[in-house]
C-alpha atoms as a PDB file:
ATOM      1  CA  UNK A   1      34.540  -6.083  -7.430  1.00  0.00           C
ATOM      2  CA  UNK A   2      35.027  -9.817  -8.158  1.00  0.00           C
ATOM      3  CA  UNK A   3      37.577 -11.245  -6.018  1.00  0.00           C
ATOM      4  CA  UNK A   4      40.644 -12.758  -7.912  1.00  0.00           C
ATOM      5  CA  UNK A   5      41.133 -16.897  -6.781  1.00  0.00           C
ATOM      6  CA  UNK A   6      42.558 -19.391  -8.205  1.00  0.00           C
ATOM      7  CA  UNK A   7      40.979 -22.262  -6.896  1.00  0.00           C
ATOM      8  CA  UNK A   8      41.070 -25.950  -8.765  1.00  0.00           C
ATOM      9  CA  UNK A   9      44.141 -24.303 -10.596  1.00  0.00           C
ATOM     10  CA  UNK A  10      47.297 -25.445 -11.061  1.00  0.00           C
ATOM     11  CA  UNK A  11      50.563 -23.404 -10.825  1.00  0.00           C
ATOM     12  CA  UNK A  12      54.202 -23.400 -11.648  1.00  0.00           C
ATOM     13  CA  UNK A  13      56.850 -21.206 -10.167  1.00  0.00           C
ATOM     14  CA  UNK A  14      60.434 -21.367 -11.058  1.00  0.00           C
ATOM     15  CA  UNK A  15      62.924 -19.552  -8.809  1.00  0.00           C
ATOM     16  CA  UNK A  16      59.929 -20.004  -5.530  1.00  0.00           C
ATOM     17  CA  UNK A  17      62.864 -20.613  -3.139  1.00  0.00           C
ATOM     18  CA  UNK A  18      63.295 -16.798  -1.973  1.00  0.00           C
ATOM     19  CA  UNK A  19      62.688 -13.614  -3.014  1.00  0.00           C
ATOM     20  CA  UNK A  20      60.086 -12.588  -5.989  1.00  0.00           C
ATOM     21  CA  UNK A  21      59.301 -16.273  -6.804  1.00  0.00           C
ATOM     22  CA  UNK A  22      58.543 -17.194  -2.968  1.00  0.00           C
ATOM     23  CA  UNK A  23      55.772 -14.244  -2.557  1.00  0.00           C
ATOM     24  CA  UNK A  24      54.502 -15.222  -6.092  1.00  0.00           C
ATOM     25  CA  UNK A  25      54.083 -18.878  -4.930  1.00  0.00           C
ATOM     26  CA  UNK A  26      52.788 -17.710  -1.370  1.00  0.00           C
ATOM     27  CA  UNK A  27      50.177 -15.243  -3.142  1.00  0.00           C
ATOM     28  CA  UNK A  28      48.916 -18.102  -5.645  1.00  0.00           C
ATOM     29  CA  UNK A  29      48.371 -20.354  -3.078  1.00  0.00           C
ATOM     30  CA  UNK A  30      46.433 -17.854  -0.335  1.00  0.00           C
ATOM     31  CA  UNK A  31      44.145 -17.783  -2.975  1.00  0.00           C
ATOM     32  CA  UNK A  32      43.826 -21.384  -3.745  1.00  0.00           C
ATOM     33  CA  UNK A  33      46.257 -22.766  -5.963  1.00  0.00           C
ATOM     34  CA  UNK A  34      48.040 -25.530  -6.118  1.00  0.00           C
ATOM     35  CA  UNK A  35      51.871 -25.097  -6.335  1.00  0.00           C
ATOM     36  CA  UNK A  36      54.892 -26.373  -7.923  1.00  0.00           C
ATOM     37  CA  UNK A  37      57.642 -24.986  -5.836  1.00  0.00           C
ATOM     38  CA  UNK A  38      60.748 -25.278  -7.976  1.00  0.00           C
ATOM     39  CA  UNK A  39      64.058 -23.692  -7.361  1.00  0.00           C
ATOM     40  CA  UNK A  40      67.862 -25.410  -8.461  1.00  0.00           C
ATOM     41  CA  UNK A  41      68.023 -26.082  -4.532  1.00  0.00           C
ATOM     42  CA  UNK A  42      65.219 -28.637  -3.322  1.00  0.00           C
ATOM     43  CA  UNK A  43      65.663 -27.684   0.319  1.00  0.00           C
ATOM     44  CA  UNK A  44      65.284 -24.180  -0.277  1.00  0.00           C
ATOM     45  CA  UNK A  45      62.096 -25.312  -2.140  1.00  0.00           C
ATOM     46  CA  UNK A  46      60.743 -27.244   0.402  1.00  0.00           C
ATOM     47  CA  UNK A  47      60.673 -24.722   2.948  1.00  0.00           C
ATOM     48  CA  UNK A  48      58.472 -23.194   0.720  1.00  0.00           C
ATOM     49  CA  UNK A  49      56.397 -25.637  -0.085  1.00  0.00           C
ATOM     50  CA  UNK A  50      56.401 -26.527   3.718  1.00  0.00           C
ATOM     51  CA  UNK A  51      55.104 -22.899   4.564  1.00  0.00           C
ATOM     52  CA  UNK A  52      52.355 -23.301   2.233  1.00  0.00           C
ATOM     53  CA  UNK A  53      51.425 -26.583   3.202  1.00  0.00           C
ATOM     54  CA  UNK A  54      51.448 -25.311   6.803  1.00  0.00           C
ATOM     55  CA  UNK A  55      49.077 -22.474   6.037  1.00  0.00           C
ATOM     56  CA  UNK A  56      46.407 -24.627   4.551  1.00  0.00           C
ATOM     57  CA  UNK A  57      47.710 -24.697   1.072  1.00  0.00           C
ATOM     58  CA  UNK A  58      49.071 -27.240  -1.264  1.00  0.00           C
ATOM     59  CA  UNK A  59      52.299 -27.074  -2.530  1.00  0.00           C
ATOM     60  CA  UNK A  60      54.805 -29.632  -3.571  1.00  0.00           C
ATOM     61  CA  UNK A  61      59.016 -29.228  -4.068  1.00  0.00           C
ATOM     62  CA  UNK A  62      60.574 -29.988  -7.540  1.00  0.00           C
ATOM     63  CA  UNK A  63      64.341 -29.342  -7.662  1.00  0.00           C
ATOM     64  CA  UNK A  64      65.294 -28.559 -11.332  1.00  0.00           C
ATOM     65  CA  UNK A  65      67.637 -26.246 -13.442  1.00  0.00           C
ATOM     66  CA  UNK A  66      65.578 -24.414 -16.042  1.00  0.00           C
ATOM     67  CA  UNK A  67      68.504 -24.593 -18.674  1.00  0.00           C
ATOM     68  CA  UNK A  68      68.294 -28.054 -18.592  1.00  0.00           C
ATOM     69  CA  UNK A  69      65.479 -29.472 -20.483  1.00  0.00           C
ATOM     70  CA  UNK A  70      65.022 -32.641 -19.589  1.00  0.00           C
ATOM     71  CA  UNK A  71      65.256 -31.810 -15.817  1.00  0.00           C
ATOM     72  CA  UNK A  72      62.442 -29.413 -17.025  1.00  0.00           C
ATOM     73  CA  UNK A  73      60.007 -32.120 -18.900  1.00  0.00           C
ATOM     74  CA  UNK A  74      60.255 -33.960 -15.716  1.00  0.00           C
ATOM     75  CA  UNK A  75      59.386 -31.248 -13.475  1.00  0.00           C
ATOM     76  CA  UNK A  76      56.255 -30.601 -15.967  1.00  0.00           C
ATOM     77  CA  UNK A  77      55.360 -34.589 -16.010  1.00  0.00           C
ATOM     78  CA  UNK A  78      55.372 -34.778 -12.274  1.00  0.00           C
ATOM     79  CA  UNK A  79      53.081 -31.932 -11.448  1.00  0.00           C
ATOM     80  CA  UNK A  80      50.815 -33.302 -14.787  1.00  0.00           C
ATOM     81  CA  UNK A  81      50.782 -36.723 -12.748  1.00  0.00           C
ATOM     82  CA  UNK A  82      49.773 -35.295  -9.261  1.00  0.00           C
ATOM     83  CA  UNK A  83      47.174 -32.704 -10.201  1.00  0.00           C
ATOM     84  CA  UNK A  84      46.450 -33.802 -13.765  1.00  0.00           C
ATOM     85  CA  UNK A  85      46.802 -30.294 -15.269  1.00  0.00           C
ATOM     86  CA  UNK A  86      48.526 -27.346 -15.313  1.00  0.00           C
ATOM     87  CA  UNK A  87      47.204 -23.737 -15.409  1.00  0.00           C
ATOM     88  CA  UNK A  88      49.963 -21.071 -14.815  1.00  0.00           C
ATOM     89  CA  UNK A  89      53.543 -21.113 -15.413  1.00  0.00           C
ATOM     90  CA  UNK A  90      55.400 -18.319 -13.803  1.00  0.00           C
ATOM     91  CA  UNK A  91      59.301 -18.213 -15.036  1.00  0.00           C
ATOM     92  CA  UNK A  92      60.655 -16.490 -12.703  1.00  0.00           C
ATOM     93  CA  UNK A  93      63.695 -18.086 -11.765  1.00  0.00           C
ATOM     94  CA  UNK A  94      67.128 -16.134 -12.344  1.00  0.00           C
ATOM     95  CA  UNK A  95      70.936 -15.253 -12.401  1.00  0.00           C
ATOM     96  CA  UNK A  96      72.992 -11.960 -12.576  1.00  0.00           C
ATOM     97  CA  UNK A  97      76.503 -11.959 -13.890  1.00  0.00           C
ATOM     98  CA  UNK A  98      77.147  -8.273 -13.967  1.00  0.00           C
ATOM     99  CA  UNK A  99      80.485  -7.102 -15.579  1.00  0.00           C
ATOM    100  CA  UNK A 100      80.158  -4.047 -18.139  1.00  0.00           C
ATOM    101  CA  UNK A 101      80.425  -5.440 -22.151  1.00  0.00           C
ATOM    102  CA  UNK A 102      84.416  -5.203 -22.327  1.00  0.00           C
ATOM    103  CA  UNK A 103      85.273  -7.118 -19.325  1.00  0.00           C
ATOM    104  CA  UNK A 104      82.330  -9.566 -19.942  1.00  0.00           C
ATOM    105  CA  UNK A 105      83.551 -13.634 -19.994  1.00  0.00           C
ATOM    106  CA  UNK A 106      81.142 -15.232 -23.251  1.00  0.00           C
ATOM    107  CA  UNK A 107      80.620 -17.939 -20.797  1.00  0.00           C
ATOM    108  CA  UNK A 108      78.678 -15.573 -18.693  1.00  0.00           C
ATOM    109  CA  UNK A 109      76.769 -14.179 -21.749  1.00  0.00           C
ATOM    110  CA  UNK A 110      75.694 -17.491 -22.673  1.00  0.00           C
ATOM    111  CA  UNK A 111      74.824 -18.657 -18.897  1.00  0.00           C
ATOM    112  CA  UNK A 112      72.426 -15.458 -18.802  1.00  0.00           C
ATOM    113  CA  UNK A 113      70.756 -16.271 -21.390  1.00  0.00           C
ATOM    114  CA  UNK A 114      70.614 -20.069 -20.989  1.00  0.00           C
ATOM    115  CA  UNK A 115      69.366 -19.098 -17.750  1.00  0.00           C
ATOM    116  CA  UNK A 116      66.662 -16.575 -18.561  1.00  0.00           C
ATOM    117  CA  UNK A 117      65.757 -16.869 -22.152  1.00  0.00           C
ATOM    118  CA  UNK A 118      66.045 -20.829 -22.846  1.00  0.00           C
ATOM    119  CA  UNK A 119      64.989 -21.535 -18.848  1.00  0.00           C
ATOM    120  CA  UNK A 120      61.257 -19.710 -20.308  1.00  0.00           C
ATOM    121  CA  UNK A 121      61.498 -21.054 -23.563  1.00  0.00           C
ATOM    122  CA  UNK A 122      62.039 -24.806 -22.276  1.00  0.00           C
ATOM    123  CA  UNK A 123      59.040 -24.672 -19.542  1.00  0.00           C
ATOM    124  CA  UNK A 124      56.913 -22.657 -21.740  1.00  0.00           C
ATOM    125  CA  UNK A 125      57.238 -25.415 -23.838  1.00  0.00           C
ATOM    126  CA  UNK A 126      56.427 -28.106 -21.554  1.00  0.00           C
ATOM    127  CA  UNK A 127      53.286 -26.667 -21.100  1.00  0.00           C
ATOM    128  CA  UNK A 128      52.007 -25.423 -24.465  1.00  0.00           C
ATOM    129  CA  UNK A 129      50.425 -28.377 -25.667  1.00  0.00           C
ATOM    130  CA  UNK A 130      49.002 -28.990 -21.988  1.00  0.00           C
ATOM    131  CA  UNK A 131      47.542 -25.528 -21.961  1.00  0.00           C
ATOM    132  CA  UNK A 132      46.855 -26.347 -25.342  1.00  0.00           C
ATOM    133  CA  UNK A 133      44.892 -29.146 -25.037  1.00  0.00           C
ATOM    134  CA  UNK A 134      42.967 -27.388 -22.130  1.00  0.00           C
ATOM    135  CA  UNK A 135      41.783 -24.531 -24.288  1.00  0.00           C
ATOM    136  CA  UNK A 136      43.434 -22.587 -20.939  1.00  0.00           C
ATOM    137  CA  UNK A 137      46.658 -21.563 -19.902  1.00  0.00           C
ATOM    138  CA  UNK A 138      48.478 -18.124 -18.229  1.00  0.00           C
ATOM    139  CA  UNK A 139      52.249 -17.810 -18.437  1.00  0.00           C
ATOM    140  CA  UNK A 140      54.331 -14.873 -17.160  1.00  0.00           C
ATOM    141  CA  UNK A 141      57.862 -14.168 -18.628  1.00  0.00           C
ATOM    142  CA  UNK A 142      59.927 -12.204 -16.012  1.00  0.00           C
ATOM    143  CA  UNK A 143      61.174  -9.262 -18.009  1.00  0.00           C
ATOM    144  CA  UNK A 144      63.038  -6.165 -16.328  1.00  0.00           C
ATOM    145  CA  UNK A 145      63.904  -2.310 -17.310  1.00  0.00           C
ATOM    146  CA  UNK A 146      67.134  -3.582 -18.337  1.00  0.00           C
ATOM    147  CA  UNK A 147      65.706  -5.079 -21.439  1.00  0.00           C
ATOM    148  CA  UNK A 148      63.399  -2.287 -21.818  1.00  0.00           C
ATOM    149  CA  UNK A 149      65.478   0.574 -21.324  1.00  0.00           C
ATOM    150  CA  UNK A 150      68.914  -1.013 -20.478  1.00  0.00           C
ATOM    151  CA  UNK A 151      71.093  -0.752 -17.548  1.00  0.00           C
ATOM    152  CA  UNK A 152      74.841  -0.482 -17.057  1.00  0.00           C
ATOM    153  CA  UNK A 153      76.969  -3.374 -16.671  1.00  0.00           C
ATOM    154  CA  UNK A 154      74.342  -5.859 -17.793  1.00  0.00           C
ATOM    155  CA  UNK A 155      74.658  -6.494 -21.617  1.00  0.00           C
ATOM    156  CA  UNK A 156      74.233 -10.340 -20.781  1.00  0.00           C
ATOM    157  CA  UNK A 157      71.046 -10.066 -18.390  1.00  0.00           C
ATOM    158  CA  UNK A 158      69.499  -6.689 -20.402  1.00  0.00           C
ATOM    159  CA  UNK A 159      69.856  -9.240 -23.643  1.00  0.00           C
ATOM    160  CA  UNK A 160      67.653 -12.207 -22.208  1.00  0.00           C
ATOM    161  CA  UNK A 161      65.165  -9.979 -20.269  1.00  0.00           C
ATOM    162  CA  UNK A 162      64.315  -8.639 -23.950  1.00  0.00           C
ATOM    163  CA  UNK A 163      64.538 -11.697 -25.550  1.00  0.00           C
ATOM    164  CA  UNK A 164      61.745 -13.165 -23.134  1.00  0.00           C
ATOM    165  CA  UNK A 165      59.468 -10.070 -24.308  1.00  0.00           C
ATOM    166  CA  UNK A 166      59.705 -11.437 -27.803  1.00  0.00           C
ATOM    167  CA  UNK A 167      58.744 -14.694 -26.915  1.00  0.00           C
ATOM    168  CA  UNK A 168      55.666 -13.145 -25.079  1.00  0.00           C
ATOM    169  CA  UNK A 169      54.866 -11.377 -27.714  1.00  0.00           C
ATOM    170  CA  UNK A 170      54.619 -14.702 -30.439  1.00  0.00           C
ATOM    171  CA  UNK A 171      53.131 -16.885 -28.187  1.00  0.00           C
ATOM    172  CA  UNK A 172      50.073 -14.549 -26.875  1.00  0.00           C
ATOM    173  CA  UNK A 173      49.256 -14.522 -30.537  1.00  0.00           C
ATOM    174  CA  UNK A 174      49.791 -18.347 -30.889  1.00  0.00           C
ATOM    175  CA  UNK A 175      48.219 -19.259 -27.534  1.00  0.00           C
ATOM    176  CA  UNK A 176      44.803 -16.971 -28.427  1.00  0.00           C
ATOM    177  CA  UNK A 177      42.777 -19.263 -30.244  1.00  0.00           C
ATOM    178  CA  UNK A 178      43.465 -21.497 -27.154  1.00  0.00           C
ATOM    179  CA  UNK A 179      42.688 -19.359 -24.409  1.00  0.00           C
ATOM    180  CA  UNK A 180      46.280 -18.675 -23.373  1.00  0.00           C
ATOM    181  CA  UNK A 181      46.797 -15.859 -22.360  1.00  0.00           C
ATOM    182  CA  UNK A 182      51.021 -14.659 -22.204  1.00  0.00           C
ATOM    183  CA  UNK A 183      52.294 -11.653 -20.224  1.00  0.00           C
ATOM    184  CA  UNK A 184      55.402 -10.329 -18.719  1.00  0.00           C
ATOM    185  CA  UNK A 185      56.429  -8.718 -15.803  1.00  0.00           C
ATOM    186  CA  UNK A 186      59.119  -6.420 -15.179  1.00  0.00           C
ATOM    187  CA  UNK A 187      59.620  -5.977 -11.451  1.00  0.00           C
ATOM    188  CA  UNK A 188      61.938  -3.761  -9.426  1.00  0.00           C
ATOM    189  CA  UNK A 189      63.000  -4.483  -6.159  1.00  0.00           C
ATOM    190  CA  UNK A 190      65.186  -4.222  -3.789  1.00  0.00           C
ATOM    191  CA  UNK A 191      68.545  -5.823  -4.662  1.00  0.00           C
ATOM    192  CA  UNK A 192      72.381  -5.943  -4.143  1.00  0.00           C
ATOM    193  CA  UNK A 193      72.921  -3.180  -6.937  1.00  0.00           C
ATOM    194  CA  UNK A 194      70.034  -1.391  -5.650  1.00  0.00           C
ATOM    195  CA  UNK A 195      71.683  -0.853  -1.686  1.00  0.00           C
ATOM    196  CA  UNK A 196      73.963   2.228  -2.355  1.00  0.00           C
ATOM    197  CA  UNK A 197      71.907   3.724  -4.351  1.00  0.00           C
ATOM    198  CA  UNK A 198      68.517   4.083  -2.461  1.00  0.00           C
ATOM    199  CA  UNK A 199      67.834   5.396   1.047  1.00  0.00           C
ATOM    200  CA  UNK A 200      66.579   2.853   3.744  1.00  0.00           C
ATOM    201  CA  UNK A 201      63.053   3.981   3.711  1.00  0.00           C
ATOM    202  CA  UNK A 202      62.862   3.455  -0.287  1.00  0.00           C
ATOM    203  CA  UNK A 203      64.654   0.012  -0.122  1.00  0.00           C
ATOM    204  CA  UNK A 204      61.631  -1.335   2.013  1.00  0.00           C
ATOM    205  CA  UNK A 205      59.033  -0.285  -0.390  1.00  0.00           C
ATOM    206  CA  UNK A 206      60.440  -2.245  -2.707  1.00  0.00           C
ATOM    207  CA  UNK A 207      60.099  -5.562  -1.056  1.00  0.00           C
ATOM    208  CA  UNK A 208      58.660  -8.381  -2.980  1.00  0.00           C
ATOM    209  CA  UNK A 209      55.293  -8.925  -1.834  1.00  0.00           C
ATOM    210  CA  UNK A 210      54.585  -5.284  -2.819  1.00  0.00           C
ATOM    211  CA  UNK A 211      54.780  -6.884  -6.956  1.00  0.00           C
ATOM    212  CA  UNK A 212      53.384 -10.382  -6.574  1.00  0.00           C
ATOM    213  CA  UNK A 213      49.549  -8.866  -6.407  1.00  0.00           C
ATOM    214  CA  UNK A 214      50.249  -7.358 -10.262  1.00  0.00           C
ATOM    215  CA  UNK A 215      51.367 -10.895 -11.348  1.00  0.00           C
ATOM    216  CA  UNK A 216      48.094 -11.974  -9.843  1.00  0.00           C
ATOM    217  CA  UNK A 217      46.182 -10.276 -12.634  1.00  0.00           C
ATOM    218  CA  UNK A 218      48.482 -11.215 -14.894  1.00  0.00           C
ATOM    219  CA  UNK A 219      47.835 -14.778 -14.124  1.00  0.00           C
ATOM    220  CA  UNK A 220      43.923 -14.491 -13.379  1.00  0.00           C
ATOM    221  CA  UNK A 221      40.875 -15.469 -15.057  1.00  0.00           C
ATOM    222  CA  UNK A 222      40.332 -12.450 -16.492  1.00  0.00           C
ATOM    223  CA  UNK A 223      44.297 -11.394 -18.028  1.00  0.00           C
ATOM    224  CA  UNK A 224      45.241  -9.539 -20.380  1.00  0.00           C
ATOM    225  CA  UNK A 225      47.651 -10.764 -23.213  1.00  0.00           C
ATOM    226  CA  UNK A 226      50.831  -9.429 -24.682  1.00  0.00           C
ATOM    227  CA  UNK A 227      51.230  -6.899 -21.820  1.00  0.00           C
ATOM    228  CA  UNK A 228      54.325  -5.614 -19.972  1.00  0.00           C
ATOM    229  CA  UNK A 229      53.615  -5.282 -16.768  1.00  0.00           C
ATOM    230  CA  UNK A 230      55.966  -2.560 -14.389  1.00  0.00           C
ATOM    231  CA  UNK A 231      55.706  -3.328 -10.705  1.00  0.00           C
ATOM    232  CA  UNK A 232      57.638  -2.163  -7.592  1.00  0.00           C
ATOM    233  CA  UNK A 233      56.939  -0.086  -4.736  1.00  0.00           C
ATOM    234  CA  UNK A 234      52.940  -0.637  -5.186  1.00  0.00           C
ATOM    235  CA  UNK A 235      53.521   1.507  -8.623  1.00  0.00           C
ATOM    236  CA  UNK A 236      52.152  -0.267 -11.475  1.00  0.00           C
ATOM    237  CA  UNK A 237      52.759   0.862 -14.826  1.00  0.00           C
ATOM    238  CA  UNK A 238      51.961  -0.528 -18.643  1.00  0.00           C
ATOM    239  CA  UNK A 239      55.187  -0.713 -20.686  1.00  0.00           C
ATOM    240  CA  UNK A 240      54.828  -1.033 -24.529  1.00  0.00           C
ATOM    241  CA  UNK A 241      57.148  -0.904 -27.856  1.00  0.00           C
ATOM    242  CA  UNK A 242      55.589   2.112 -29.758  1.00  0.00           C
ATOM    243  CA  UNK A 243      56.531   3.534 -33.253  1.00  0.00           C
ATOM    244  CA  UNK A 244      56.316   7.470 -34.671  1.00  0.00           C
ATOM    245  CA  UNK A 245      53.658   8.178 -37.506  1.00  0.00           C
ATOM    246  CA  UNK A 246      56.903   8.440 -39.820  1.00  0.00           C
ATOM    247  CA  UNK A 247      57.747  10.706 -43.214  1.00  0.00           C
ATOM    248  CA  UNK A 248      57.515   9.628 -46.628  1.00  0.00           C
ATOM    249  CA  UNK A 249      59.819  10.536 -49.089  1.00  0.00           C
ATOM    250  CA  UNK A 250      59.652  10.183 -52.863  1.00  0.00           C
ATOM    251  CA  UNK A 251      61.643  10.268 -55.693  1.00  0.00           C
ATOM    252  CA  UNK A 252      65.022  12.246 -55.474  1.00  0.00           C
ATOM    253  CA  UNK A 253      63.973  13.780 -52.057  1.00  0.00           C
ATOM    254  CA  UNK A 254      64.746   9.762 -50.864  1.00  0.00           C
ATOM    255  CA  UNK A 255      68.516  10.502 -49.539  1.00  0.00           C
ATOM    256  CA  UNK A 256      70.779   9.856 -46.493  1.00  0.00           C
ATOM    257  CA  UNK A 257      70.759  13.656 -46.286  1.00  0.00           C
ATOM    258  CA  UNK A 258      67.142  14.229 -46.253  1.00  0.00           C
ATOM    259  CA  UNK A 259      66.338  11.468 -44.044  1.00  0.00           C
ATOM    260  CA  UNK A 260      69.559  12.898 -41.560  1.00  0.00           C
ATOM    261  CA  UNK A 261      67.579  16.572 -42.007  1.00  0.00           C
ATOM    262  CA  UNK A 262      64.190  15.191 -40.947  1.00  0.00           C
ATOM    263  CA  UNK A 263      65.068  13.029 -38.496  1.00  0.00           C
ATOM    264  CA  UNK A 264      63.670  14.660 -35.526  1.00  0.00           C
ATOM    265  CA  UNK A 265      60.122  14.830 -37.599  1.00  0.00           C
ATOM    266  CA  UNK A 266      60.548  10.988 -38.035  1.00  0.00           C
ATOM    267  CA  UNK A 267      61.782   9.877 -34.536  1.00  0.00           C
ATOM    268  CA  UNK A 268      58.542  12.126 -33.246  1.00  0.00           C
ATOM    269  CA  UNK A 269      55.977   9.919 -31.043  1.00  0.00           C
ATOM    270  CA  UNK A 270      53.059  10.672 -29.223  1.00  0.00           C
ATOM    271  CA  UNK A 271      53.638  12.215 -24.992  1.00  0.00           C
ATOM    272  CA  UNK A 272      54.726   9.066 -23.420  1.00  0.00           C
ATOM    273  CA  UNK A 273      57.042   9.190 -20.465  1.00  0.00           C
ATOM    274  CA  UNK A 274      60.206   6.798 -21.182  1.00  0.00           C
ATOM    275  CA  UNK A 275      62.577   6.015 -18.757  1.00  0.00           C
ATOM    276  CA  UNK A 276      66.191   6.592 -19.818  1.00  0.00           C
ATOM    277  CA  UNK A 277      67.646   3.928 -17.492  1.00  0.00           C
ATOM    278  CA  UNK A 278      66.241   1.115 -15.633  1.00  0.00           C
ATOM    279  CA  UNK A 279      67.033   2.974 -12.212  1.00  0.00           C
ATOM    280  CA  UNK A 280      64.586   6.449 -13.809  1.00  0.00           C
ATOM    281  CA  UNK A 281      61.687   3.842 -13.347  1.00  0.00           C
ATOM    282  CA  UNK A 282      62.776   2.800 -10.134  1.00  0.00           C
ATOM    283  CA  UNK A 283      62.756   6.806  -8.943  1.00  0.00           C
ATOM    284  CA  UNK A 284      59.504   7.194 -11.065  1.00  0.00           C
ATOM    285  CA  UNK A 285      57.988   4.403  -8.877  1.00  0.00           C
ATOM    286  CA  UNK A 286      58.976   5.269  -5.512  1.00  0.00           C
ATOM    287  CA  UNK A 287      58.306   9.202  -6.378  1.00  0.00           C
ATOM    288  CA  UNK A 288      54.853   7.995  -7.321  1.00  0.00           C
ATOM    289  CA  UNK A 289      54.538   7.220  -3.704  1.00  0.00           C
ATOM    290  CA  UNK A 290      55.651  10.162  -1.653  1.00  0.00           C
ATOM    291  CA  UNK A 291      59.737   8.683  -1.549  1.00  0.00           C
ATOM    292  CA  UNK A 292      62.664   9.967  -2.614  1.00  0.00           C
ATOM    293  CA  UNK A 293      64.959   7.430  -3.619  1.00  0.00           C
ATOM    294  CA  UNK A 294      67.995   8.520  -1.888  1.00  0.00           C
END
């Protein structure tokens, strides 16, 4: 077995302050990247970057909103000017504004998916013709189960986590011919939504470092492309958009009332096992090894 590195790479991580984007910059650079730490708070990303640094890596801080383009390009043109190329984008920097669809502000909508949706689209972007011009190039979107399958109380974030699968899915046919190779991850972790409902024991397998090794292959030499990667709780699991065999019907037997009649026949798909609710996967992963979830 080949061991995954990433040496003489280049990497970007949005959202490396804490959390998911801190183990995914840690994990790139143990393996011998070099990192962009950015994060909205340049302190926060220089402790990063620091910790890396101090562990024998190399890692620099860039401060930058990801809904703001220009703050973006810059972030893009500094790391092209220290390290003359870049290799792997990671957006994984993000908000929640949780309200349920009636009490929701627009303001909120529109942050969420400023945030989430145009933060990827704009840094994506910044890189394409980079990656382009390489003939190489990995990017990650950051999905989640509430784009998949949909949660409560998060029309805004559910929205932009599916929008970022449809960008994946465009540009890891665009980026092919180049070598660039465009996956998502959909991660579950521990989180402040997540507290009441899980038991101690499962709220520690959920801890971030337990995902970043699945965005590793994501990211590696050897990725796939257009894939949907689950992670949490050292479960992995491949999510994909699938479609029934479907009916044909012809000539006066084409009605309302026929389709109605055989809809069960046409909604029919092969044995898959489909969440119903972003928390199902969550139980599905931590069942998978030996938990309960509460």
């Amino acid at each position: 077995m080949m061991e995954i590195r990433f040496d003489g790479r280049v990497a970007i991580v949005t959202g490396a302050g804490n959390g998911l984007g801190r183990a995914h910059a840690m994990g790139l650079a143990s393996r011998g990247a070099k990192v962009v730490v950015n994060d909205l708070s340049l302190e926060t990303a220089q402790k990063v970057a620091d910790e890396i640094n101090r562990q024998g890596g190399e890692a620099i801080a860039l401060a930058a909103n990801v809904a703001d383009v220009d703050q973006v390009n810059q972030t893009v043109a500094t790391a092209l000017e220290k390290w003359g190329r870049i290799d792997i984008l990671v957006n994984n920097a993000g908000i929640l504004r949780d309200k349920t669809f009636a009490k929701m502000d627009m303001s909120d909508f529109r942050l969420i998916v400023d945030v989430h949706l145009m933060g990827s689209v704009y840094f994506s972007k910044a890189v394409w013709e980079i990656m382009r011009n390489q003939n190489y190039g990995r990017i990650v979107m950051t999905t989640s189960t509430s784009g998949i399958y949909g949660n409560f109380g998060q029309a805004n974030y559910g929205a932009a986590k599916s929008g970022v699968v449809g960008l994946m899915n465009v540009l890891a046919i665009e980026g092919k011919k180049n070598d660039i190779r465009v996956n998502s991850l959909a991660p579950t972790a521990a989180t402040a939504m997540t507290q009441d409902l899980l038991s101690q024991e499962a709220l520690a397998q959920l801890a971030p470092e337990l995902i970043t090794p699945g965005l590793l292959v994501l990211v590696s030499e050897n990725a796939p492309t257009g894939t949907i990667l689950g992670a949490g709780a050292g479960c992995f699991a491949v999510s994909k958009m699938v479609e029934s065999d479907g009916v044909f019907f012809e000539g006066n037997k084409l009605t309302p009332e026929n389709i109605a009649a055989h809809f069960a026949d046409i909604a029919q798909l092969p044995a898959t096992d489909t969440p119903l609710t972003a928390f199902d996967q969550t139980s599905k992963y931590l069942k998978k090894g030996g938990l309960s979830p509460v």
